[in-house]
N, C-alpha and C. Protein backbone atom coordinates (compact mmCIF):
# COMPACT_ATOMS: atom_id res chain seq x y z
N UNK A 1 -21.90 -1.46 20.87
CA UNK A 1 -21.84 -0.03 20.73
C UNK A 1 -22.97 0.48 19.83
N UNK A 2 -23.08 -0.50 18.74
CA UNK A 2 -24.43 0.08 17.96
C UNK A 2 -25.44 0.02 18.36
N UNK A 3 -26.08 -1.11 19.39
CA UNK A 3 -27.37 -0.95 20.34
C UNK A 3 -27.27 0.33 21.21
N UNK A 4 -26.49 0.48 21.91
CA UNK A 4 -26.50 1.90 22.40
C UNK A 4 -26.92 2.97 21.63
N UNK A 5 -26.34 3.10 20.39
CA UNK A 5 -26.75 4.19 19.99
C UNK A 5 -28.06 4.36 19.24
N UNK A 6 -28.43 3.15 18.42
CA UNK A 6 -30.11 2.75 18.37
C UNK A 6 -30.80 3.27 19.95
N UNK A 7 -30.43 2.73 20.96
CA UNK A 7 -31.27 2.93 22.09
C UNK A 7 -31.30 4.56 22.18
N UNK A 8 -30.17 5.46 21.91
CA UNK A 8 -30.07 6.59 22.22
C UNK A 8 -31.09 7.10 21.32
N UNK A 9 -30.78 6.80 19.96
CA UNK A 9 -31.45 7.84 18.75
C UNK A 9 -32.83 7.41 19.27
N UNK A 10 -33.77 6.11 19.74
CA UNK A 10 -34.95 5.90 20.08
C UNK A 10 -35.54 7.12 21.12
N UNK A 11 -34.42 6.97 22.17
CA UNK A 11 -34.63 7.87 22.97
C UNK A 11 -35.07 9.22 22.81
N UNK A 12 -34.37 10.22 22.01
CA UNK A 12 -34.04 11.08 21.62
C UNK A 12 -35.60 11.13 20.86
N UNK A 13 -35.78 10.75 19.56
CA UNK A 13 -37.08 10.01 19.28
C UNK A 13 -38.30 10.40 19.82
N UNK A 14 -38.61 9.86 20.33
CA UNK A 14 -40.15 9.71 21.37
C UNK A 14 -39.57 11.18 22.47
N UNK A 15 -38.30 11.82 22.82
CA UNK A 15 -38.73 12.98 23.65
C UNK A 15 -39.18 13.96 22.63
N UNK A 16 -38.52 13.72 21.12
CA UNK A 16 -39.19 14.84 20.35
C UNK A 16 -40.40 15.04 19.46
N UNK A 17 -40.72 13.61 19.78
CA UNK A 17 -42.63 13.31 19.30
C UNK A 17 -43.36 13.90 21.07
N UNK A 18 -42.30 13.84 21.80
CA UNK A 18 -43.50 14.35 22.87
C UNK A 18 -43.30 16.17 22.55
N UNK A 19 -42.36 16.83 22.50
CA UNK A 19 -42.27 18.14 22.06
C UNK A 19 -43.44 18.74 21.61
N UNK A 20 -43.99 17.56 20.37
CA UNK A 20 -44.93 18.57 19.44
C UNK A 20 -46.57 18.37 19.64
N UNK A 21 -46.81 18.90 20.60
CA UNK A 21 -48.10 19.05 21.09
C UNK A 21 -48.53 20.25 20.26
N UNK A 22 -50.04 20.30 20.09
CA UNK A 22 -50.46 21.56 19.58
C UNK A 22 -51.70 21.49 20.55
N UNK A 23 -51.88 22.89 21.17
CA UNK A 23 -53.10 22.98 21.67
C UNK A 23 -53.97 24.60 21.19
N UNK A 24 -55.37 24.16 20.71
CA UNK A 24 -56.02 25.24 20.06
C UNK A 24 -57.12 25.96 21.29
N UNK A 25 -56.88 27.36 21.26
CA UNK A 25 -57.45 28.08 21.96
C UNK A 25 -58.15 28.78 20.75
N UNK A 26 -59.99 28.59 21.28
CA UNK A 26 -60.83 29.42 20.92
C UNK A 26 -61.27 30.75 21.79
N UNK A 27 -61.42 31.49 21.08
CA UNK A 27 -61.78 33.24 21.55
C UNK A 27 -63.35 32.90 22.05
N UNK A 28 -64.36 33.48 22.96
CA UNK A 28 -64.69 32.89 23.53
C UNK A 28 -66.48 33.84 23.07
N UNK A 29 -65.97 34.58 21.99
CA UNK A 29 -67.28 35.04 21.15
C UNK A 29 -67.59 34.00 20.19
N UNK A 30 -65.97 33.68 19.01
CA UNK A 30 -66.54 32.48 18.13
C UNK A 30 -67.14 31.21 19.01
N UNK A 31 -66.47 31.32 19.92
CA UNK A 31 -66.68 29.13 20.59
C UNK A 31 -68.72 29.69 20.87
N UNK A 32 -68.91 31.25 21.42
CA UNK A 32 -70.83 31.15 21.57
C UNK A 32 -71.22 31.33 20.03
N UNK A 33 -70.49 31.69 19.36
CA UNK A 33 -71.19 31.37 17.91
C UNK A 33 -71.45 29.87 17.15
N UNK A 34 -70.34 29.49 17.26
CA UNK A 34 -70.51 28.09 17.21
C UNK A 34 -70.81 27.40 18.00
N UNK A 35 -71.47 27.60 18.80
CA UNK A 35 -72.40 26.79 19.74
C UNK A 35 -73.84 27.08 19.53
N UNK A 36 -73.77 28.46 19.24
CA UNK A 36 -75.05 28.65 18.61
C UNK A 36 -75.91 27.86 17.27
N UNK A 37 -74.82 28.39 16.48
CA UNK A 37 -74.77 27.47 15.20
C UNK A 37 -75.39 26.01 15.57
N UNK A 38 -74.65 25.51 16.04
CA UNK A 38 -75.00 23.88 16.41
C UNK A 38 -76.04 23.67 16.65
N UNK A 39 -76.85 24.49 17.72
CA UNK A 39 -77.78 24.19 18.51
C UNK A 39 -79.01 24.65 17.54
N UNK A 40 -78.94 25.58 16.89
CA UNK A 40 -79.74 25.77 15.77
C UNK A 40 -80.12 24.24 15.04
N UNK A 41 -78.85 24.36 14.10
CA UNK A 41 -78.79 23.06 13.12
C UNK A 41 -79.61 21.94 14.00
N UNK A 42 -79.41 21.47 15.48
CA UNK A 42 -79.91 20.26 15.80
C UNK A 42 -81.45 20.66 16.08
N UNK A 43 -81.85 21.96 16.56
CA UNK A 43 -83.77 22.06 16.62
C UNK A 43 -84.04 22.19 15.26
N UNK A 44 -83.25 22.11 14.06
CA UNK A 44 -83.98 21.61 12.81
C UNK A 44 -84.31 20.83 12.85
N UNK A 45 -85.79 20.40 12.38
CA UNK A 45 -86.39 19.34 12.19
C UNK A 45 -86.64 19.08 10.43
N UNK A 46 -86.62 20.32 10.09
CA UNK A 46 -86.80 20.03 8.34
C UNK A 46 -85.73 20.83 8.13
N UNK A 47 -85.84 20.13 6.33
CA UNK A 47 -84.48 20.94 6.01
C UNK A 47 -84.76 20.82 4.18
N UNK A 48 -84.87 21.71 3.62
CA UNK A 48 -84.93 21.73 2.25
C UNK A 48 -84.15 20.69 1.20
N UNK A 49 -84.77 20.53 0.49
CA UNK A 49 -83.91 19.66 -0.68
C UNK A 49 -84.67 19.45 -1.67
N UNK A 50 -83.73 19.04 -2.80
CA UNK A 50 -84.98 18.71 -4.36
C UNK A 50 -85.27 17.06 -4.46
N UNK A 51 -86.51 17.34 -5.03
CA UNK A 51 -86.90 15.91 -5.43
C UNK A 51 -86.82 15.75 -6.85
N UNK A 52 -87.20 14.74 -6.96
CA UNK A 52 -87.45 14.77 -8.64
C UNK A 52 -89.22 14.04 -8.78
N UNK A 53 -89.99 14.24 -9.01
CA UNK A 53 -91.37 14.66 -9.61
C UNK A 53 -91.97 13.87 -10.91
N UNK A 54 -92.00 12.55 -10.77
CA UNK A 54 -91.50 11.50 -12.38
C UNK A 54 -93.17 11.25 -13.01
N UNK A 55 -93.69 11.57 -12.03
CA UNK A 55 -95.44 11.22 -12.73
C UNK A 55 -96.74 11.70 -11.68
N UNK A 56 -97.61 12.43 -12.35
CA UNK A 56 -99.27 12.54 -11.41
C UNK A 56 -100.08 11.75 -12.04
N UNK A 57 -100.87 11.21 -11.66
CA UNK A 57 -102.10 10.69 -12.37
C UNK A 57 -103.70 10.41 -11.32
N UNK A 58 -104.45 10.23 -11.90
CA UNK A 58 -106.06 10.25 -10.81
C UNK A 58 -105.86 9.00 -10.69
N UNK A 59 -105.69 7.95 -11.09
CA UNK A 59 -106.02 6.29 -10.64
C UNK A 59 -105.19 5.95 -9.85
N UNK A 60 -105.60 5.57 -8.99
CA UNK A 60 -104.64 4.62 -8.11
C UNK A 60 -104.20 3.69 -8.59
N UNK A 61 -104.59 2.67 -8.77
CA UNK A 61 -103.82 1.24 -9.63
C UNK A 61 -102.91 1.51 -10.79
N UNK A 62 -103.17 2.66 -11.32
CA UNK A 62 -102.17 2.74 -12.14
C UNK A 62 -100.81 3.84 -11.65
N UNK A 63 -101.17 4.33 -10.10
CA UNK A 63 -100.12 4.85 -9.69
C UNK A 63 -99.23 3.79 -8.91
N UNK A 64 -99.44 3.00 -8.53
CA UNK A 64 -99.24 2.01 -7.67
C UNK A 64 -98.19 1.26 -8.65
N UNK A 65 -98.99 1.01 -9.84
CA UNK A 65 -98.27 -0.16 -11.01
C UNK A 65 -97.07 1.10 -11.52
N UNK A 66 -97.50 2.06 -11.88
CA UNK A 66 -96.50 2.76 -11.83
C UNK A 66 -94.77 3.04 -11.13
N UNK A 67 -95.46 3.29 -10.16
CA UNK A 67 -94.54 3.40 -9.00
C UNK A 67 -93.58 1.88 -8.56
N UNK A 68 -94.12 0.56 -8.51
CA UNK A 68 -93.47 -0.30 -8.39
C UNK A 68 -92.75 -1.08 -10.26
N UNK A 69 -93.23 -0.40 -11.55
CA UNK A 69 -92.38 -0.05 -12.10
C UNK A 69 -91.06 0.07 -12.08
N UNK A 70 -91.16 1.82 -11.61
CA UNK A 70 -90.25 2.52 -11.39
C UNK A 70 -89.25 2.21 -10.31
N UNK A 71 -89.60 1.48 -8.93
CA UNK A 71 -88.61 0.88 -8.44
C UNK A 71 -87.59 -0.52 -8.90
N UNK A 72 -88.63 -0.92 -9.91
CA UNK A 72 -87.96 -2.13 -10.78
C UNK A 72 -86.86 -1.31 -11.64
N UNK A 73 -87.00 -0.44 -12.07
CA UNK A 73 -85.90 -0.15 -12.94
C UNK A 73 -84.62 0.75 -12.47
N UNK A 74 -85.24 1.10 -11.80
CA UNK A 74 -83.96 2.62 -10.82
C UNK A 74 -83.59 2.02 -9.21
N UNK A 75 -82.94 2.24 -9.27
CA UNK A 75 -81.96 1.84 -7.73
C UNK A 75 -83.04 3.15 -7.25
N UNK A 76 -83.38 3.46 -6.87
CA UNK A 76 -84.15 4.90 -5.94
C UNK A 76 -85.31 4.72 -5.21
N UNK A 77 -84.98 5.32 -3.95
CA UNK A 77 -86.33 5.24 -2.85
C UNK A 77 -86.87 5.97 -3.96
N UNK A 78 -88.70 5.64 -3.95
CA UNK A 78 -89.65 6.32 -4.50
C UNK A 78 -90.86 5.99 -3.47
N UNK A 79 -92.04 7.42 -3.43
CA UNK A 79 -93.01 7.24 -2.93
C UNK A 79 -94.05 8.62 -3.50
N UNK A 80 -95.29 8.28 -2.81
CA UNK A 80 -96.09 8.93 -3.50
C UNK A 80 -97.41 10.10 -2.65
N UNK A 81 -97.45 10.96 -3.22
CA UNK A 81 -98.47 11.37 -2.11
C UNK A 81 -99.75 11.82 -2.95
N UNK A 82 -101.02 12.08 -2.07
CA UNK A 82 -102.07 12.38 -2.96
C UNK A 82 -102.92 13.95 -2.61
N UNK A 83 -102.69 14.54 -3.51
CA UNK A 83 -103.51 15.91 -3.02
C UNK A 83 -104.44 16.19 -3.74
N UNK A 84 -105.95 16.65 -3.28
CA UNK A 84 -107.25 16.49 -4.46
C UNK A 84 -107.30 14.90 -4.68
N UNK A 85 -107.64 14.93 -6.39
CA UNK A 85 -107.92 13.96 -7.08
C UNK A 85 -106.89 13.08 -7.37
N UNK A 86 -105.28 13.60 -7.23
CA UNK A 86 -104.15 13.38 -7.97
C UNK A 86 -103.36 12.39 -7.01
N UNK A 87 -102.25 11.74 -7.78
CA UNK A 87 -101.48 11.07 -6.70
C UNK A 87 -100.27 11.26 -7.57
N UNK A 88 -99.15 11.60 -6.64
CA UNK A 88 -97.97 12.28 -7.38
C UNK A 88 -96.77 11.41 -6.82
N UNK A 89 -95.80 11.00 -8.13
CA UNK A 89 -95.10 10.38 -7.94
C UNK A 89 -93.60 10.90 -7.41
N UNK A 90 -92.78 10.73 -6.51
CA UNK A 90 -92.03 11.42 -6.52
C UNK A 90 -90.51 10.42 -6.06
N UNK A 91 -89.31 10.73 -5.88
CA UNK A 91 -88.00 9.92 -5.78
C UNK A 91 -86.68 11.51 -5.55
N UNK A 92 -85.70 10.57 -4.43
CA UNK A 92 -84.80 11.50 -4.36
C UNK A 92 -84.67 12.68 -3.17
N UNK A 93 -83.82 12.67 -2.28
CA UNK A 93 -84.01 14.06 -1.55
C UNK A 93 -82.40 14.51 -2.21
N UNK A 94 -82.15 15.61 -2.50
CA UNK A 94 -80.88 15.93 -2.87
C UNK A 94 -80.64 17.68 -2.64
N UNK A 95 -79.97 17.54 -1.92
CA UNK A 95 -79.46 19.05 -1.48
C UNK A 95 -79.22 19.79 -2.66
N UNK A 96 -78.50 19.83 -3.87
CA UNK A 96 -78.61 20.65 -4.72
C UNK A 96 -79.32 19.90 -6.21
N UNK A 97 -79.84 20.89 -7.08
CA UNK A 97 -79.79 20.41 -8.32
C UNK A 97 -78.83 19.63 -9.00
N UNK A 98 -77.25 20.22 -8.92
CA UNK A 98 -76.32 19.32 -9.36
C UNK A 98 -76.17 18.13 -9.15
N UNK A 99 -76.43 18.02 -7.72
CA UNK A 99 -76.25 16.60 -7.18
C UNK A 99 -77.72 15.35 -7.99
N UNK A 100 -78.42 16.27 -8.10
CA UNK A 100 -79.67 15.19 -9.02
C UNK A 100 -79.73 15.35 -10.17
N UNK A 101 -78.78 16.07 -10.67
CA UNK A 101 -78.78 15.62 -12.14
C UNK A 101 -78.94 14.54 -12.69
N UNK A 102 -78.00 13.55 -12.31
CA UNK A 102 -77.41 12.18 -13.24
C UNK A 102 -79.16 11.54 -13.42
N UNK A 103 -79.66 11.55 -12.10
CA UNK A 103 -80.73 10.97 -11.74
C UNK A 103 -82.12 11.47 -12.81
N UNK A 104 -82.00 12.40 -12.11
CA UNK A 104 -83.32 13.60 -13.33
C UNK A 104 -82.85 13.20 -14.88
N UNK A 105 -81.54 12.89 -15.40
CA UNK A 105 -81.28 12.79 -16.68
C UNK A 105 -81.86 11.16 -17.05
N UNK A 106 -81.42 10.70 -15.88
CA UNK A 106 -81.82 9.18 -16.54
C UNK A 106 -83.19 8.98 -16.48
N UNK A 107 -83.66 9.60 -15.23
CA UNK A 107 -85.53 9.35 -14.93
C UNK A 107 -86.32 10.21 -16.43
N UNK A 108 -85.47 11.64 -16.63
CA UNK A 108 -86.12 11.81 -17.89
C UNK A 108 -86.62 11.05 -19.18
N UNK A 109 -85.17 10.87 -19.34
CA UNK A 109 -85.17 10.03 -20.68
C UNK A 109 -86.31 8.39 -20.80
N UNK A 110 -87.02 8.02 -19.74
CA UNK A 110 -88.76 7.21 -19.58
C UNK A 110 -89.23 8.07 -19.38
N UNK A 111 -89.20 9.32 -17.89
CA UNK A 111 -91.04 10.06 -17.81
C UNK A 111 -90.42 11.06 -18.70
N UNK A 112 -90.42 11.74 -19.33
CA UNK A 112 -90.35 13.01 -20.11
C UNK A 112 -90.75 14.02 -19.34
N UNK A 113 -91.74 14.08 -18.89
CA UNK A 113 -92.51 15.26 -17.57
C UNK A 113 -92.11 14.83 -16.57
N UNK A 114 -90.36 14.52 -16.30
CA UNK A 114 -89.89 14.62 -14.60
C UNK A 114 -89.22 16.17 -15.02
N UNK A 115 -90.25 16.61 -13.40
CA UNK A 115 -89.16 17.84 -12.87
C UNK A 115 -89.03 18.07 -11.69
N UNK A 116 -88.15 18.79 -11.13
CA UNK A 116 -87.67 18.90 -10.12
C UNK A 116 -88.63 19.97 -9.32
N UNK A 117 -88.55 19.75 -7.93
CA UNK A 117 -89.61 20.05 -7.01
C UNK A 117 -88.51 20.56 -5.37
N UNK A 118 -89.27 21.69 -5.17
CA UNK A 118 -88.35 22.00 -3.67
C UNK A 118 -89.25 21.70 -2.75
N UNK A 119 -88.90 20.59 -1.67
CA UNK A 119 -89.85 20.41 -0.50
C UNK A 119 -89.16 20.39 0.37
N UNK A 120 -89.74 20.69 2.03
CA UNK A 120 -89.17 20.38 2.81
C UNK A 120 -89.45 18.85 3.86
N UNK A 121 -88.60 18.39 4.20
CA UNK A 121 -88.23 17.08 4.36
C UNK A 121 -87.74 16.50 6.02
N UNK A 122 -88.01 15.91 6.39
CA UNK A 122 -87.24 15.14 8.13
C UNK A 122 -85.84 15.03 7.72
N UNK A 123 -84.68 15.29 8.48
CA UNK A 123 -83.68 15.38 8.54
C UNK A 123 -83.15 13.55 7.80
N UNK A 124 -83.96 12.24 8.75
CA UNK A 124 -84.21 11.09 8.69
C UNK A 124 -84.47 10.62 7.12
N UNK A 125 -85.31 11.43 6.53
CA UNK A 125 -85.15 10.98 5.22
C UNK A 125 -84.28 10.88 4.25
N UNK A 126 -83.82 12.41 4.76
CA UNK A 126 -82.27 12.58 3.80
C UNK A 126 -81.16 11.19 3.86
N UNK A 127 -81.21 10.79 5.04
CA UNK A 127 -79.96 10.17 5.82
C UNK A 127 -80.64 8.09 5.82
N UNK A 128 -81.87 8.06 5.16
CA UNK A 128 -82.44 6.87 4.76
C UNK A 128 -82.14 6.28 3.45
């Protein structure tokens, strides 16, 4: 008699997990807005963010020794670019300032002249 009624309450059970369906209807201005949206976001190819900015200098060899330094001591992609005479050290893509704090605090406290820099960036880098 008690398997029966296990079998029943099972029963009973699974018809009222099938009951609770939810199905969402979008209005059919938001669903072209958000499609819009999307399609935007994906023909981005750049997309803003801060760097952090840890050293310039004219020599190469000593940007180089520099720079592989600086990967010795910090967990952080770093790389460098050269404009004019200069070659500028740089580390970090980070969507807000807050988020590079910890980083900028610790890179400070060796370069003293790290600051933060707005560039725009490949989607790919962020996500490297």
């Amino acid at each position: 008699m008690k398997s029966i009624g296990i079998i029943g309450l099972l029963l009973w059970m699974t018809t009222a997990l099938n009951a609770q369906k939810v199905t969402i209807t979008i209005d059919e201005d938001v669903k072209a807005q958000v499609m819009a949206y999307n399609n935007e976001q994906l023909s981005k190819r750049m997309i803003p963010v801060y760097r952090i900015q840890f050293g310039a200098t004219s020599d190469r060899r000593a940007m180089e020794t520099e720079l592989a330094n600086f990967k010795s001591e910090f967990n952080l992609k770093a790389d460098w670019f050269q404009k004019g005479p200069y070659y500028y050290l740089k580390t970090g893509a980070y969507r807000s300032k807050l988020e590079a704090y910890p980083d900028f605090k610790a890179i400070s406290s060796k370069y003293g002249s790290a600051v933060f820099i707005v560039e725009n960036v490949k989607k790919q880098f962020v996500l490297e």
